[in-house]
PDBML (XML) file of the C-alpha atoms, coordinates in Angstrom:
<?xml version="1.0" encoding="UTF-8" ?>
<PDBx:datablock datablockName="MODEL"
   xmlns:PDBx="http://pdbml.pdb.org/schema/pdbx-v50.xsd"
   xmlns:xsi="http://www.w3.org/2001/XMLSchema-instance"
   xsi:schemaLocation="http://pdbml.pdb.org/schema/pdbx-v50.xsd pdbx-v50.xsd">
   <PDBx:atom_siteCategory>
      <PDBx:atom_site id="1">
         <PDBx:B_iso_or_equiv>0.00</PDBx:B_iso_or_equiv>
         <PDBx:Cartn_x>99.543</PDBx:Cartn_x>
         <PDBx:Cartn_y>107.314</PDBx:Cartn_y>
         <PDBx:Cartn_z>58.442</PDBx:Cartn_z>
         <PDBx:auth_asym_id>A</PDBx:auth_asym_id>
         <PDBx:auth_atom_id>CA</PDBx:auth_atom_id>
         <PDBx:auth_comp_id>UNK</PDBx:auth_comp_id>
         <PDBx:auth_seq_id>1</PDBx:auth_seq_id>
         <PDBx:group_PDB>ATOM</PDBx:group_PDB>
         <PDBx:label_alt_id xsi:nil="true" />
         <PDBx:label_asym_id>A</PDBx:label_asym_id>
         <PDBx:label_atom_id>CA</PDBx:label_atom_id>
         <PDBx:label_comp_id>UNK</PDBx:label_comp_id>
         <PDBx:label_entity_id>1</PDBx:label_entity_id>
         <PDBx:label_seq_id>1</PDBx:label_seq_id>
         <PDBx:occupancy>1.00</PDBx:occupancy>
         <PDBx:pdbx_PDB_model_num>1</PDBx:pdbx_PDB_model_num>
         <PDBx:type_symbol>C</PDBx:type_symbol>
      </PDBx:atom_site>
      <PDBx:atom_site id="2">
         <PDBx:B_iso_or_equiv>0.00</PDBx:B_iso_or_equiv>
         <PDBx:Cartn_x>100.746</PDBx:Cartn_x>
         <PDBx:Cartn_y>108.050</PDBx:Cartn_y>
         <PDBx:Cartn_z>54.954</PDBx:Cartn_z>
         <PDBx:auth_asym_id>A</PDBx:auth_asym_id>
         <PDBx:auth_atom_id>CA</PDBx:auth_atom_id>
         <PDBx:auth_comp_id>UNK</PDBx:auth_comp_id>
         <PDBx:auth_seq_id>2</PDBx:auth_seq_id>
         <PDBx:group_PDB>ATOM</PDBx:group_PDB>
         <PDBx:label_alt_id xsi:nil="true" />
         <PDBx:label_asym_id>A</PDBx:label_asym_id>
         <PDBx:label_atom_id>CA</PDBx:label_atom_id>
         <PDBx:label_comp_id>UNK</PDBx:label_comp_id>
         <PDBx:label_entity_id>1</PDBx:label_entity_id>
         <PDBx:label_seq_id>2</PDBx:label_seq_id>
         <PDBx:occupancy>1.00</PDBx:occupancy>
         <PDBx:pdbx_PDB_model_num>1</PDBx:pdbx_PDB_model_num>
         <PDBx:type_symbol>C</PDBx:type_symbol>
      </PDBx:atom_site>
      <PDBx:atom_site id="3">
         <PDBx:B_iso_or_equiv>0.00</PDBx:B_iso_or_equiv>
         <PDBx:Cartn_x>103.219</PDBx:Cartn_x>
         <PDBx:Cartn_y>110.594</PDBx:Cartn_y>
         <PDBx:Cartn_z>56.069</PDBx:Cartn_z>
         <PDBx:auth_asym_id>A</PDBx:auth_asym_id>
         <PDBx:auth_atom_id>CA</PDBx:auth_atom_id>
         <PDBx:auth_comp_id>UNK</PDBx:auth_comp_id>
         <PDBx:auth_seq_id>3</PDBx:auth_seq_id>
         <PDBx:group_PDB>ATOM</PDBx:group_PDB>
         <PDBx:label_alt_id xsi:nil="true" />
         <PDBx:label_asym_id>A</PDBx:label_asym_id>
         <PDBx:label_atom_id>CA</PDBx:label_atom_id>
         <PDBx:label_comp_id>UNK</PDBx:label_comp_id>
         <PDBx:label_entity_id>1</PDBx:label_entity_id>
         <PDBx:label_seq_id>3</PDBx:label_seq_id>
         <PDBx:occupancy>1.00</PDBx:occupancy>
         <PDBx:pdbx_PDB_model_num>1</PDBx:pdbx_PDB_model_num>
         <PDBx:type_symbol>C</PDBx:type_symbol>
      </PDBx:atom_site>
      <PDBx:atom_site id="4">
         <PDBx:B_iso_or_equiv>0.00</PDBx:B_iso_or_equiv>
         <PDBx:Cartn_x>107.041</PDBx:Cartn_x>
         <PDBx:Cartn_y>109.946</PDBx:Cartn_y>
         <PDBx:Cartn_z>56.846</PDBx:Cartn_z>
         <PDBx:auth_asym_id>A</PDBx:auth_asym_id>
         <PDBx:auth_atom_id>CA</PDBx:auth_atom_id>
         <PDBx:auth_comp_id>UNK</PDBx:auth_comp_id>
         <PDBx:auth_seq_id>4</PDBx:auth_seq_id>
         <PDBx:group_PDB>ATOM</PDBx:group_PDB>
         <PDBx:label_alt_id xsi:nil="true" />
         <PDBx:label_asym_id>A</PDBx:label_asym_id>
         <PDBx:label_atom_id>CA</PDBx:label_atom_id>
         <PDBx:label_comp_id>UNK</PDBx:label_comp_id>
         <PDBx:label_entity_id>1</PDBx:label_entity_id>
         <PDBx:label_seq_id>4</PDBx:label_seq_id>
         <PDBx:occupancy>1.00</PDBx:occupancy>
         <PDBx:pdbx_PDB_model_num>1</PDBx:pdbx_PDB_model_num>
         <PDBx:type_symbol>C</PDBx:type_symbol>
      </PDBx:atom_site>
      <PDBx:atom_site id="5">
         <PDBx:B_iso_or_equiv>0.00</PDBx:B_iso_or_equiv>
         <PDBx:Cartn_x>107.774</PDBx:Cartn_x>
         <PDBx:Cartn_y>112.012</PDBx:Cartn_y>
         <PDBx:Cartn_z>59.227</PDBx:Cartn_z>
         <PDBx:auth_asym_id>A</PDBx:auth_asym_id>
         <PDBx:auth_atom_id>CA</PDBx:auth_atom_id>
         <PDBx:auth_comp_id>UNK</PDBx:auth_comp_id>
         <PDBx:auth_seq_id>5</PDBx:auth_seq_id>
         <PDBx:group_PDB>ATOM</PDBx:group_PDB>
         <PDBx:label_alt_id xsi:nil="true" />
         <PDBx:label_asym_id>A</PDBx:label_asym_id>
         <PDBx:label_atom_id>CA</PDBx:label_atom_id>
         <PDBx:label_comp_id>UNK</PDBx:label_comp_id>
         <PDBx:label_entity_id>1</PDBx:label_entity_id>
         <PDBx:label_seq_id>5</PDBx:label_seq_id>
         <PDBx:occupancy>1.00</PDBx:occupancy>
         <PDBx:pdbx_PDB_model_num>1</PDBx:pdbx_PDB_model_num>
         <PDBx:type_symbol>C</PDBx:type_symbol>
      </PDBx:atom_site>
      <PDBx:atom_site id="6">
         <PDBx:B_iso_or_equiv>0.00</PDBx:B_iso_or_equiv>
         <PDBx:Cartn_x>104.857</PDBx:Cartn_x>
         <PDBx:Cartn_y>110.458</PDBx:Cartn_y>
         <PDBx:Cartn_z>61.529</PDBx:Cartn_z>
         <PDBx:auth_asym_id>A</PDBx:auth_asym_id>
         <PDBx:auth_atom_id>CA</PDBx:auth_atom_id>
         <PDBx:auth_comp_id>UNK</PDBx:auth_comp_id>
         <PDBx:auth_seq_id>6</PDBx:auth_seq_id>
         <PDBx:group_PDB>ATOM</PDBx:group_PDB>
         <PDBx:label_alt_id xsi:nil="true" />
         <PDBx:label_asym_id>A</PDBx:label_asym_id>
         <PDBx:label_atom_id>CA</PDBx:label_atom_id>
         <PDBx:label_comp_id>UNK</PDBx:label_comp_id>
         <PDBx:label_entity_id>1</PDBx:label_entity_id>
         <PDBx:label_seq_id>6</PDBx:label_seq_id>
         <PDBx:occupancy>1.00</PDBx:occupancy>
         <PDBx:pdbx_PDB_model_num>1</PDBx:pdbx_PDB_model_num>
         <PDBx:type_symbol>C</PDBx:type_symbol>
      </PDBx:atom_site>
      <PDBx:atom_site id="7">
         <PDBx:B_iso_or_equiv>0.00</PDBx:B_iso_or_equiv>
         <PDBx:Cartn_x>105.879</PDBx:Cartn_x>
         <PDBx:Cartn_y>109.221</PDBx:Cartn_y>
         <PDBx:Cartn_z>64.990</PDBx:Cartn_z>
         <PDBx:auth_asym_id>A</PDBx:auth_asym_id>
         <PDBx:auth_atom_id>CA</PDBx:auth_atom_id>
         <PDBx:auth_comp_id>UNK</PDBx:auth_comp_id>
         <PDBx:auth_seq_id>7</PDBx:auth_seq_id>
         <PDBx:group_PDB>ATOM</PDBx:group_PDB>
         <PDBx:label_alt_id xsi:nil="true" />
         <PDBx:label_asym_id>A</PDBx:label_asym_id>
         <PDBx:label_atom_id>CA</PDBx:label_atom_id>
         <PDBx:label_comp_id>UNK</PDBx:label_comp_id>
         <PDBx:label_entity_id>1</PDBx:label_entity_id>
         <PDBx:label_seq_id>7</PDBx:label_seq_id>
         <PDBx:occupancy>1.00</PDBx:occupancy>
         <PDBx:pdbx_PDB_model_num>1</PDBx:pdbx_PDB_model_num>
         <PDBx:type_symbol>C</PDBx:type_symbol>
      </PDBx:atom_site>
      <PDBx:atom_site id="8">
         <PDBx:B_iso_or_equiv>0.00</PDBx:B_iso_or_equiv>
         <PDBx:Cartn_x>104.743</PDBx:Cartn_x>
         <PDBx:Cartn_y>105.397</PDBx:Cartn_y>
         <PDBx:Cartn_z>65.219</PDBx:Cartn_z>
         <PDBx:auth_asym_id>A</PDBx:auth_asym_id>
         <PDBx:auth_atom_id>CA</PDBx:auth_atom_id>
         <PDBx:auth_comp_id>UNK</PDBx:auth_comp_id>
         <PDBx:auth_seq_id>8</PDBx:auth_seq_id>
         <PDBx:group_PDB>ATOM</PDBx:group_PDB>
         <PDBx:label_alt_id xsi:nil="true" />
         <PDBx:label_asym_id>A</PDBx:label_asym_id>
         <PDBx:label_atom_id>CA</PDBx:label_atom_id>
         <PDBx:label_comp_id>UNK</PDBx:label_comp_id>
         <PDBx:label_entity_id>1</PDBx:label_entity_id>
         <PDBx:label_seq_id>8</PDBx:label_seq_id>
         <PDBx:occupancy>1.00</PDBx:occupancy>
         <PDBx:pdbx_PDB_model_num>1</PDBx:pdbx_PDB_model_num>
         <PDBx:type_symbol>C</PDBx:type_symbol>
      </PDBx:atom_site>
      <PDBx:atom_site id="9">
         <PDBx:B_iso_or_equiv>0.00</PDBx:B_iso_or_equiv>
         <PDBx:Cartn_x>104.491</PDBx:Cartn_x>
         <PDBx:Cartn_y>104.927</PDBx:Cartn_y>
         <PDBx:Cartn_z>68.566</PDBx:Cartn_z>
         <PDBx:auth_asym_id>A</PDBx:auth_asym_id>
         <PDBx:auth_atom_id>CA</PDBx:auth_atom_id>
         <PDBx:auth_comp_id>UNK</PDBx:auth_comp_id>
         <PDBx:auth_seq_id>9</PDBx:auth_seq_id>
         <PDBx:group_PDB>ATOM</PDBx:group_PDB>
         <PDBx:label_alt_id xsi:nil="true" />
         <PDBx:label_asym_id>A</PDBx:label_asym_id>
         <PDBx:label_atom_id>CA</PDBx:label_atom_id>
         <PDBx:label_comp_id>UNK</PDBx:label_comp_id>
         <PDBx:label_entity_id>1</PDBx:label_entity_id>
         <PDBx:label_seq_id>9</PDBx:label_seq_id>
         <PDBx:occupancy>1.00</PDBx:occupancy>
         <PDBx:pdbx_PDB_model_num>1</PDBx:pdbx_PDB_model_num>
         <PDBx:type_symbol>C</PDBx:type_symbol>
      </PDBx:atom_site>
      <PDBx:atom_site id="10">
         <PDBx:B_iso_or_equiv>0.00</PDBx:B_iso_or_equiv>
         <PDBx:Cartn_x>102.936</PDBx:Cartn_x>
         <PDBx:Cartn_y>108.143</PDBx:Cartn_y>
         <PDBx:Cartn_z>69.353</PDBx:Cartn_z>
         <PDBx:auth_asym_id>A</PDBx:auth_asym_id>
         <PDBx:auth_atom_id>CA</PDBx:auth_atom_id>
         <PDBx:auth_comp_id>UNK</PDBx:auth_comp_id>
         <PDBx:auth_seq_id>10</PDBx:auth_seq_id>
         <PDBx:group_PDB>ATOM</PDBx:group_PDB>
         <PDBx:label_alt_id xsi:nil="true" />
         <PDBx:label_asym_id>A</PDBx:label_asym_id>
         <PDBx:label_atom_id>CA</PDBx:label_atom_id>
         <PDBx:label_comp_id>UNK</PDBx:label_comp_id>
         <PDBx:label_entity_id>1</PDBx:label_entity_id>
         <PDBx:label_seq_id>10</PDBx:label_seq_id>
         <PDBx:occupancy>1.00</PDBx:occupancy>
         <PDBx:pdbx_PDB_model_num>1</PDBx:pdbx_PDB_model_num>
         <PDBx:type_symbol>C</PDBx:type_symbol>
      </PDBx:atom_site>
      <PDBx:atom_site id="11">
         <PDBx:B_iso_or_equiv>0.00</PDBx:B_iso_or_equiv>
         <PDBx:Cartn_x>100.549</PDBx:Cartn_x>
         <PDBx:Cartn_y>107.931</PDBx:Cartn_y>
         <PDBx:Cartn_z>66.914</PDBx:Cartn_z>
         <PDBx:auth_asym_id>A</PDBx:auth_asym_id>
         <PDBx:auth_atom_id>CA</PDBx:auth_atom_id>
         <PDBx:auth_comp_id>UNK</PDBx:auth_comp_id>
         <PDBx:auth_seq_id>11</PDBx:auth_seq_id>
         <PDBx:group_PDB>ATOM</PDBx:group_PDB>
         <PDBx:label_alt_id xsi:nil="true" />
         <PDBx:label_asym_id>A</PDBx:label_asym_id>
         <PDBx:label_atom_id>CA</PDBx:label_atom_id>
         <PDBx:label_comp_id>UNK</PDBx:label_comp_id>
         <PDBx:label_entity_id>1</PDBx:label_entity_id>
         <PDBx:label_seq_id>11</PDBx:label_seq_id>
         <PDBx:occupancy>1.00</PDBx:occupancy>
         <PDBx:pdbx_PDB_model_num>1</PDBx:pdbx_PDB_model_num>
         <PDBx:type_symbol>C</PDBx:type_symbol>
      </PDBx:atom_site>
      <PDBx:atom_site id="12">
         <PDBx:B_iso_or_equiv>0.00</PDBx:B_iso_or_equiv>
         <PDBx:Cartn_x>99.147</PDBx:Cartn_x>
         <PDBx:Cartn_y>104.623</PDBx:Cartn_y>
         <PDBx:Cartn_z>67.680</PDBx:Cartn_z>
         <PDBx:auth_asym_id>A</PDBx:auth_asym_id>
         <PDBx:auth_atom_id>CA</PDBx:auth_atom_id>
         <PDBx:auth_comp_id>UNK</PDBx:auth_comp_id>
         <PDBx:auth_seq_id>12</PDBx:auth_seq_id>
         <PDBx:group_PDB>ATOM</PDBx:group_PDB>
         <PDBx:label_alt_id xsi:nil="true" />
         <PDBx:label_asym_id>A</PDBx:label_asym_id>
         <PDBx:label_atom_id>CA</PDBx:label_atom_id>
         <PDBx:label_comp_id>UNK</PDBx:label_comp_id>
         <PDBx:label_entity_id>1</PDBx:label_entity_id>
         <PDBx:label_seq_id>12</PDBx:label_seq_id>
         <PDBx:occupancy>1.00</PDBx:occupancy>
         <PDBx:pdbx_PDB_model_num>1</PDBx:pdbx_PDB_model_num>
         <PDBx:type_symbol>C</PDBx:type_symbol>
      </PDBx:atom_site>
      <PDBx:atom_site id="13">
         <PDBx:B_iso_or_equiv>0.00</PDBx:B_iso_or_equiv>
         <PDBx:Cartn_x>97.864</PDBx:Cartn_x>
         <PDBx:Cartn_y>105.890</PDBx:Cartn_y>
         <PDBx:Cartn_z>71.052</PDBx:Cartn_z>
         <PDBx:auth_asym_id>A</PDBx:auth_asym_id>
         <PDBx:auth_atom_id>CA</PDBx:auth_atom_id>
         <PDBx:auth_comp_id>UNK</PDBx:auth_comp_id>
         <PDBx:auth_seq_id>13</PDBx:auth_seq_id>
         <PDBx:group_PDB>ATOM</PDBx:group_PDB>
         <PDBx:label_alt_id xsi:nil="true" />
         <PDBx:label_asym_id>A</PDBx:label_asym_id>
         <PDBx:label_atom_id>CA</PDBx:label_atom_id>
         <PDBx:label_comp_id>UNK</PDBx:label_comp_id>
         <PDBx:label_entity_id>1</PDBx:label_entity_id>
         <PDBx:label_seq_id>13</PDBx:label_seq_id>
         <PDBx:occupancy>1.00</PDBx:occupancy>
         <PDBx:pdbx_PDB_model_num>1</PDBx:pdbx_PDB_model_num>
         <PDBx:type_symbol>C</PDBx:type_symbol>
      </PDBx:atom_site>
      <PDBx:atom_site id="14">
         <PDBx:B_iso_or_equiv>0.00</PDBx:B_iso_or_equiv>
         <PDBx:Cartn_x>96.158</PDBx:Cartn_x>
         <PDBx:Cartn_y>108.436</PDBx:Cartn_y>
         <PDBx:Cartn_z>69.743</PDBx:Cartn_z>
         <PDBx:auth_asym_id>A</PDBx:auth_asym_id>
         <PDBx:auth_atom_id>CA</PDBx:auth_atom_id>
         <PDBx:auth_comp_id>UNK</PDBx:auth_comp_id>
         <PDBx:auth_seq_id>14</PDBx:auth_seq_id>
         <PDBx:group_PDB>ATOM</PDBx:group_PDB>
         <PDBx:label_alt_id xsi:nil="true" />
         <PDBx:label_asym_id>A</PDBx:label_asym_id>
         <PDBx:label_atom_id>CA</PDBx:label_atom_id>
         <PDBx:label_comp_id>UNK</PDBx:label_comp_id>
         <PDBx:label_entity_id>1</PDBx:label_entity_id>
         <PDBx:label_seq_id>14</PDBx:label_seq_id>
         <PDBx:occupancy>1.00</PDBx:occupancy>
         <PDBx:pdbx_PDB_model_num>1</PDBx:pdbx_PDB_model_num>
         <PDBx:type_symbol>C</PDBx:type_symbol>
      </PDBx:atom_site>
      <PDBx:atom_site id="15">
         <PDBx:B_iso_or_equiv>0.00</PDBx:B_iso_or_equiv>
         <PDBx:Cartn_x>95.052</PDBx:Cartn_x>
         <PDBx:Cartn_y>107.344</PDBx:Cartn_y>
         <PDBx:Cartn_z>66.603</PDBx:Cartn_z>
         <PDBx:auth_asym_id>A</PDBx:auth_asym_id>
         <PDBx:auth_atom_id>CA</PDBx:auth_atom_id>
         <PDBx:auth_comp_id>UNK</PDBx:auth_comp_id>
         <PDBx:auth_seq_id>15</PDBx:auth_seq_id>
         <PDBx:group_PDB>ATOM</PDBx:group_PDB>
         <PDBx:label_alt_id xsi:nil="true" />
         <PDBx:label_asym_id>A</PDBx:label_asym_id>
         <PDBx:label_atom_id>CA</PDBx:label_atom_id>
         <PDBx:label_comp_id>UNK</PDBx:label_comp_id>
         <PDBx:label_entity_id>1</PDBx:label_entity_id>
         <PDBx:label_seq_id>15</PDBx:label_seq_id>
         <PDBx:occupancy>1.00</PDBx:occupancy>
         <PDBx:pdbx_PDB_model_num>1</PDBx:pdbx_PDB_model_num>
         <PDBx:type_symbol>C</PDBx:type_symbol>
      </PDBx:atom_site>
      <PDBx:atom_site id="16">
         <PDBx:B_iso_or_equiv>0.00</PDBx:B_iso_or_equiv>
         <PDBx:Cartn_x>91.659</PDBx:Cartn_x>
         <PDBx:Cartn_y>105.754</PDBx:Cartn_y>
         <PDBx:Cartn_z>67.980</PDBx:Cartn_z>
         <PDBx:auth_asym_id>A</PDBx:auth_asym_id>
         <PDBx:auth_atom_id>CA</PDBx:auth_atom_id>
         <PDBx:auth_comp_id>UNK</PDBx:auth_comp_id>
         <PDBx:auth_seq_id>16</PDBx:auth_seq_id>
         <PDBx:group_PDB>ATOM</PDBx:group_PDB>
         <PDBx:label_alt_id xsi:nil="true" />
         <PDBx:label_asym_id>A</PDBx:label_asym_id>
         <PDBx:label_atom_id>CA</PDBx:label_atom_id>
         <PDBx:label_comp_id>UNK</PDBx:label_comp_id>
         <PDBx:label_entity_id>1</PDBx:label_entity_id>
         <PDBx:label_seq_id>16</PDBx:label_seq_id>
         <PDBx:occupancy>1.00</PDBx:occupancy>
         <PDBx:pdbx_PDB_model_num>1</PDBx:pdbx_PDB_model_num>
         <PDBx:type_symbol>C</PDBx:type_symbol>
      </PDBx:atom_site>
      <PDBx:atom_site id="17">
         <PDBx:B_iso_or_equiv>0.00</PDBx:B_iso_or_equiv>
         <PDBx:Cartn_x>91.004</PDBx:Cartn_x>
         <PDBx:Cartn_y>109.053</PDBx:Cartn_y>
         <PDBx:Cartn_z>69.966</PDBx:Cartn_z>
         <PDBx:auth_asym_id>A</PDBx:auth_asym_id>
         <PDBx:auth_atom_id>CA</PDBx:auth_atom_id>
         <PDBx:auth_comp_id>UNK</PDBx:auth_comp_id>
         <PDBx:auth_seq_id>17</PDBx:auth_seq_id>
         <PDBx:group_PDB>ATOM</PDBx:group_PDB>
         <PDBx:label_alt_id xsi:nil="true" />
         <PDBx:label_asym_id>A</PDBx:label_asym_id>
         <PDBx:label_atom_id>CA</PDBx:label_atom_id>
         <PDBx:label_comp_id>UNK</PDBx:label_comp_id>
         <PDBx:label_entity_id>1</PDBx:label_entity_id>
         <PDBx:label_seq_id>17</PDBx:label_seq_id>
         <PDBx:occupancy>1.00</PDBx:occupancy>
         <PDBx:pdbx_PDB_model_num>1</PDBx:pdbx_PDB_model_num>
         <PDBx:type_symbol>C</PDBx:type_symbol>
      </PDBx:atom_site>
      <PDBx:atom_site id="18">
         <PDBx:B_iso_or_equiv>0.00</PDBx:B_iso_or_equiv>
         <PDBx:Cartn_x>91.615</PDBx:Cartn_x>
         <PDBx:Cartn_y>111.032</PDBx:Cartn_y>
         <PDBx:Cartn_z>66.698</PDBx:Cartn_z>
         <PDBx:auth_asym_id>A</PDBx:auth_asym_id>
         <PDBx:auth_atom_id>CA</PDBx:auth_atom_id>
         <PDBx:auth_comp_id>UNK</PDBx:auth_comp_id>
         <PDBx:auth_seq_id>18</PDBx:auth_seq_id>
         <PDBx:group_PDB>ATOM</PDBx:group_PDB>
         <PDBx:label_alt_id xsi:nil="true" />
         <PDBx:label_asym_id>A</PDBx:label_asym_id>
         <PDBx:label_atom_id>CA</PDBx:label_atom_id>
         <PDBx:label_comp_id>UNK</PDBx:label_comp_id>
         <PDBx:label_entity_id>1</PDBx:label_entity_id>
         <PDBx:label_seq_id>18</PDBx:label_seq_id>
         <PDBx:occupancy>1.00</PDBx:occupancy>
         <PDBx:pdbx_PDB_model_num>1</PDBx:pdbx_PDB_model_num>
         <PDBx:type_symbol>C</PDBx:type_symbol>
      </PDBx:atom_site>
      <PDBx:atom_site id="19">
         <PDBx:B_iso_or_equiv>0.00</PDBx:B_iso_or_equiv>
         <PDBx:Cartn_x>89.292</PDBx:Cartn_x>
         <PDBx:Cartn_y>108.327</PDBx:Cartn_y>
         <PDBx:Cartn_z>64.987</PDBx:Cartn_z>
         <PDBx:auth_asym_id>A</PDBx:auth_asym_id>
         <PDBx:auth_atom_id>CA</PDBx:auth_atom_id>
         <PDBx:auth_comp_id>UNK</PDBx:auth_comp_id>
         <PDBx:auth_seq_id>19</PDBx:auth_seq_id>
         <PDBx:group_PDB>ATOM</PDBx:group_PDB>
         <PDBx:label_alt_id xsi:nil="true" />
         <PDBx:label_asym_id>A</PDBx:label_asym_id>
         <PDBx:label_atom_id>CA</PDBx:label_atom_id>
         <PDBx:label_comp_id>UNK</PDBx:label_comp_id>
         <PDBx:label_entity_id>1</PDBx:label_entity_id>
         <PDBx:label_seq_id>19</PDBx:label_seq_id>
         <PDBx:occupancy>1.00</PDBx:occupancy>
         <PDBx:pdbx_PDB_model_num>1</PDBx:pdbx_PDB_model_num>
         <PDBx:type_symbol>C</PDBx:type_symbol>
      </PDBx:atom_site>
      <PDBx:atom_site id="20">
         <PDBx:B_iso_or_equiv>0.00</PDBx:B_iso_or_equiv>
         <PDBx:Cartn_x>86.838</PDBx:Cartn_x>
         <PDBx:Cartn_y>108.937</PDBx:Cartn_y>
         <PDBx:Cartn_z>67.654</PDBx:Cartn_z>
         <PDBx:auth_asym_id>A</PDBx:auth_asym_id>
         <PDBx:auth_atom_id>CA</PDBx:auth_atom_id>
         <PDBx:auth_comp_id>UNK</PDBx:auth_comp_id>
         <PDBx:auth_seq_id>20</PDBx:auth_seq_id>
         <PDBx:group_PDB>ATOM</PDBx:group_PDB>
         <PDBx:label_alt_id xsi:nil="true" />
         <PDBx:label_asym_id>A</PDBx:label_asym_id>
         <PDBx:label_atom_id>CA</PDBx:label_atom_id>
         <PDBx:label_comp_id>UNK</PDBx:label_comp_id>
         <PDBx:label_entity_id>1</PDBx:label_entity_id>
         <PDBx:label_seq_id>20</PDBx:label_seq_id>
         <PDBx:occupancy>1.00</PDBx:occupancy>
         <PDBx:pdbx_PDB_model_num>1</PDBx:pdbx_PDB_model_num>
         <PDBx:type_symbol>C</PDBx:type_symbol>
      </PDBx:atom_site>
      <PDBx:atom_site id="21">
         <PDBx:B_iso_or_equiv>0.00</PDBx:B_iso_or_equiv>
         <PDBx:Cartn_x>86.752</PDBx:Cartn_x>
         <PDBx:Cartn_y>112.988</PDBx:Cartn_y>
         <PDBx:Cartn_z>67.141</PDBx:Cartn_z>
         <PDBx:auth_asym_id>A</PDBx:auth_asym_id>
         <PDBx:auth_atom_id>CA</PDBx:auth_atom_id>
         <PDBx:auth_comp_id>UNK</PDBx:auth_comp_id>
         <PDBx:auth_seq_id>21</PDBx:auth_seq_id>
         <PDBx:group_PDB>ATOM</PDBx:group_PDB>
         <PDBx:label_alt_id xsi:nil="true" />
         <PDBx:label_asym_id>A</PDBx:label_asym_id>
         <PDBx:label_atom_id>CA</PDBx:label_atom_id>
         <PDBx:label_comp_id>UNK</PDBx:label_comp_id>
         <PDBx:label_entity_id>1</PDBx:label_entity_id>
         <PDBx:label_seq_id>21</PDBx:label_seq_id>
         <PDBx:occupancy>1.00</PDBx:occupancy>
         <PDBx:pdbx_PDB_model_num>1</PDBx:pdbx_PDB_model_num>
         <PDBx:type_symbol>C</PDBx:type_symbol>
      </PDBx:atom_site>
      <PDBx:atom_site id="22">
         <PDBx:B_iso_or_equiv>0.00</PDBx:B_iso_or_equiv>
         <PDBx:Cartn_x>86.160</PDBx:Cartn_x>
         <PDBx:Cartn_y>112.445</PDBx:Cartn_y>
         <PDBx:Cartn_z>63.769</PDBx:Cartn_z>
         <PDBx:auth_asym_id>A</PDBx:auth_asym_id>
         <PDBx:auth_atom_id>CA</PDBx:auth_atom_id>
         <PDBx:auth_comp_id>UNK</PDBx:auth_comp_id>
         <PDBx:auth_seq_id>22</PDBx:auth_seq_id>
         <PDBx:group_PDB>ATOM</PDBx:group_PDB>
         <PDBx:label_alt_id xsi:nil="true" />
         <PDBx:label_asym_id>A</PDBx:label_asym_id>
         <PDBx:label_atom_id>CA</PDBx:label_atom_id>
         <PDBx:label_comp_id>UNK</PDBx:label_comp_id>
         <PDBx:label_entity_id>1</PDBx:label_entity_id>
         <PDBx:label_seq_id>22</PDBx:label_seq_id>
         <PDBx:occupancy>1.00</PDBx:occupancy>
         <PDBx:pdbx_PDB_model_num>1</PDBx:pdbx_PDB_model_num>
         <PDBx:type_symbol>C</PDBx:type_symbol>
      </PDBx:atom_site>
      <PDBx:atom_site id="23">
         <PDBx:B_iso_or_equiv>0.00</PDBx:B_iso_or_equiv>
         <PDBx:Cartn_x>83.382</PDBx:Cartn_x>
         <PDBx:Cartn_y>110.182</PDBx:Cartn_y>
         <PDBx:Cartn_z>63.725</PDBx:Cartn_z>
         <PDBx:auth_asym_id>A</PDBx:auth_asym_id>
         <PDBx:auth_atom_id>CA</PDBx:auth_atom_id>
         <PDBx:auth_comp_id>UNK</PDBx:auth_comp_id>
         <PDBx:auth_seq_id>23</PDBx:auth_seq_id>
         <PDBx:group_PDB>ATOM</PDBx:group_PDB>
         <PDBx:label_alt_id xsi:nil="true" />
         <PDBx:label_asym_id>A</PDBx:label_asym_id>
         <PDBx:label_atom_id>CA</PDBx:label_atom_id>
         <PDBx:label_comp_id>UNK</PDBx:label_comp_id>
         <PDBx:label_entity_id>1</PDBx:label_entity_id>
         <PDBx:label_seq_id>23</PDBx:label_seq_id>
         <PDBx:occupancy>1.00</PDBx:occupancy>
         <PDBx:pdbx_PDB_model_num>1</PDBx:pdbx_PDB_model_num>
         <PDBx:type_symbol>C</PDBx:type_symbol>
      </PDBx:atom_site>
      <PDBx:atom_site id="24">
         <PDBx:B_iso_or_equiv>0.00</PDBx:B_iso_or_equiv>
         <PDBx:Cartn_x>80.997</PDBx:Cartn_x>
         <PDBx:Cartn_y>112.219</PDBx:Cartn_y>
         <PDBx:Cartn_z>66.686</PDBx:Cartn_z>
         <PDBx:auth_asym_id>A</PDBx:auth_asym_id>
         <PDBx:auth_atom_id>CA</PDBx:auth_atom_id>
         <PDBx:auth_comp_id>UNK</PDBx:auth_comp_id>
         <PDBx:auth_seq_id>24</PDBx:auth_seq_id>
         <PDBx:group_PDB>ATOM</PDBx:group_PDB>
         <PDBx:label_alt_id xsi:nil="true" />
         <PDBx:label_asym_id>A</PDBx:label_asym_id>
         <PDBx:label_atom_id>CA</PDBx:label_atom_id>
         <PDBx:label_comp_id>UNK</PDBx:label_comp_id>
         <PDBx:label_entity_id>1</PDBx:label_entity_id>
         <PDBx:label_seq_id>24</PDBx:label_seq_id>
         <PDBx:occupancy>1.00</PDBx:occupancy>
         <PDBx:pdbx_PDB_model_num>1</PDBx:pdbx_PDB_model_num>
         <PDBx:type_symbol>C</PDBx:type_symbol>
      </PDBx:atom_site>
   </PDBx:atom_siteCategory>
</PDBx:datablock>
């Protein structure tokens, strides 16, 4: 999220599944 050339939109739907990976 701290990068500039990150994709908003795209990110935001995945950003709970990649939150999810990390955690299990």
């Amino acid at each position: 999220e701290h990068f500039s050339d990150l994709d908003q939109e795209r990110y935001a739907q995945l950003k709970p599944l990649l939150w999810f990976w990390q955690m299990f």
